[in-house]
C-alpha atoms as a PDB file:
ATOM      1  CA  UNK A   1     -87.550 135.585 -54.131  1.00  0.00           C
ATOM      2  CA  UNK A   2     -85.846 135.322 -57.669  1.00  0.00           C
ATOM      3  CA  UNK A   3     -83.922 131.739 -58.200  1.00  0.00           C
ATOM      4  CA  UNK A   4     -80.672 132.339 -59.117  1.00  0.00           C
ATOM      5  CA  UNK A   5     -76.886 130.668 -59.028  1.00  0.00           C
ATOM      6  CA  UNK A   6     -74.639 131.698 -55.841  1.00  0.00           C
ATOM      7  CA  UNK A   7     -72.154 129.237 -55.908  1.00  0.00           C
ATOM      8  CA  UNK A   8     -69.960 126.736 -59.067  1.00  0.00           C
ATOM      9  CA  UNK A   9     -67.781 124.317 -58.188  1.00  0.00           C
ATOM     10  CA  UNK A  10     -64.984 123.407 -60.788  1.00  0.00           C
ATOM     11  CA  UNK A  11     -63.078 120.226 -60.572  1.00  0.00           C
ATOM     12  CA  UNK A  12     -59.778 120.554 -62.411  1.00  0.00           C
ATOM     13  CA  UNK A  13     -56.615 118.692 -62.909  1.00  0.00           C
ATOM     14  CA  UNK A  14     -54.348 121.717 -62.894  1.00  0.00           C
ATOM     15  CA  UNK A  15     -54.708 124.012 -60.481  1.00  0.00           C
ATOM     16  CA  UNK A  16     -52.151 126.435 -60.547  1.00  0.00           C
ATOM     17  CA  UNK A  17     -53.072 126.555 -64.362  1.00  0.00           C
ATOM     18  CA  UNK A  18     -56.378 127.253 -64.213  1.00  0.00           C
ATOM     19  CA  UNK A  19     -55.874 129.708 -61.616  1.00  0.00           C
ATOM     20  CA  UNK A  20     -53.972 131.823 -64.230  1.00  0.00           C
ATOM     21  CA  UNK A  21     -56.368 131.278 -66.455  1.00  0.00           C
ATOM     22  CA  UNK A  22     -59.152 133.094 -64.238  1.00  0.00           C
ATOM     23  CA  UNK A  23     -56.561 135.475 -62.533  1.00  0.00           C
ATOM     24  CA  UNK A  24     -54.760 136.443 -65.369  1.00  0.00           C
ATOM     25  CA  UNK A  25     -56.641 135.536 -68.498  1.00  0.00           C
ATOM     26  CA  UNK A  26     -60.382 136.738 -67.066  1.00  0.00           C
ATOM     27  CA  UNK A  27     -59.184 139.273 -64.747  1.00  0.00           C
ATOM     28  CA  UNK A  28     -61.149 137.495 -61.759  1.00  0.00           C
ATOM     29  CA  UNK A  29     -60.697 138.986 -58.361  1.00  0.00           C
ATOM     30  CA  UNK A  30     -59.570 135.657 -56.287  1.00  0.00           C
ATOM     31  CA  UNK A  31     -59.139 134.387 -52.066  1.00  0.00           C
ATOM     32  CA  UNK A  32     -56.465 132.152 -51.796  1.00  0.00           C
ATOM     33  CA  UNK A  33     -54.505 130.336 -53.907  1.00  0.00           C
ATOM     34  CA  UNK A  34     -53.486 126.759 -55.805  1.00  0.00           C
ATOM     35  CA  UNK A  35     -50.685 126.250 -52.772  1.00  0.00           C
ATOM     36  CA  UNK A  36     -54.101 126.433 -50.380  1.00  0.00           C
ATOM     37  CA  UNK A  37     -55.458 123.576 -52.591  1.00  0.00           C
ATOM     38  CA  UNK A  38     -58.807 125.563 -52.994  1.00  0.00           C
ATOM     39  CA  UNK A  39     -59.612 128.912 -54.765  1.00  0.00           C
ATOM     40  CA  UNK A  40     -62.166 131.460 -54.497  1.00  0.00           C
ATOM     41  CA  UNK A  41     -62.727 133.428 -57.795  1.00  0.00           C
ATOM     42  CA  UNK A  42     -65.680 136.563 -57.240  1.00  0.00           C
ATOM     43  CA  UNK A  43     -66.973 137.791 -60.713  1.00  0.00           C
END
């Protein structure tokens, strides 16, 4: 089995910010949203 990286966890202090940032910005896919208090971003 290769090692690899499944999961990163981000701490920020704006969340609906950085949420545009990966959304909008990066073009991320995402599952839920900064009103849920926790997002999901799939690359």
């Amino acid at each position: 089995m290769e090692p690899g990286i499944s999961l990163i966890a981000l701490g920020v202090s704006d969340l609906e910010r950085s949420f545009r940032f990966y959304r909008d910005g990066l073009g991320l896919p995402t599952t839920g949203g900064p009103e849920d208090g926790i997002v999901f971003f799939q690359p």
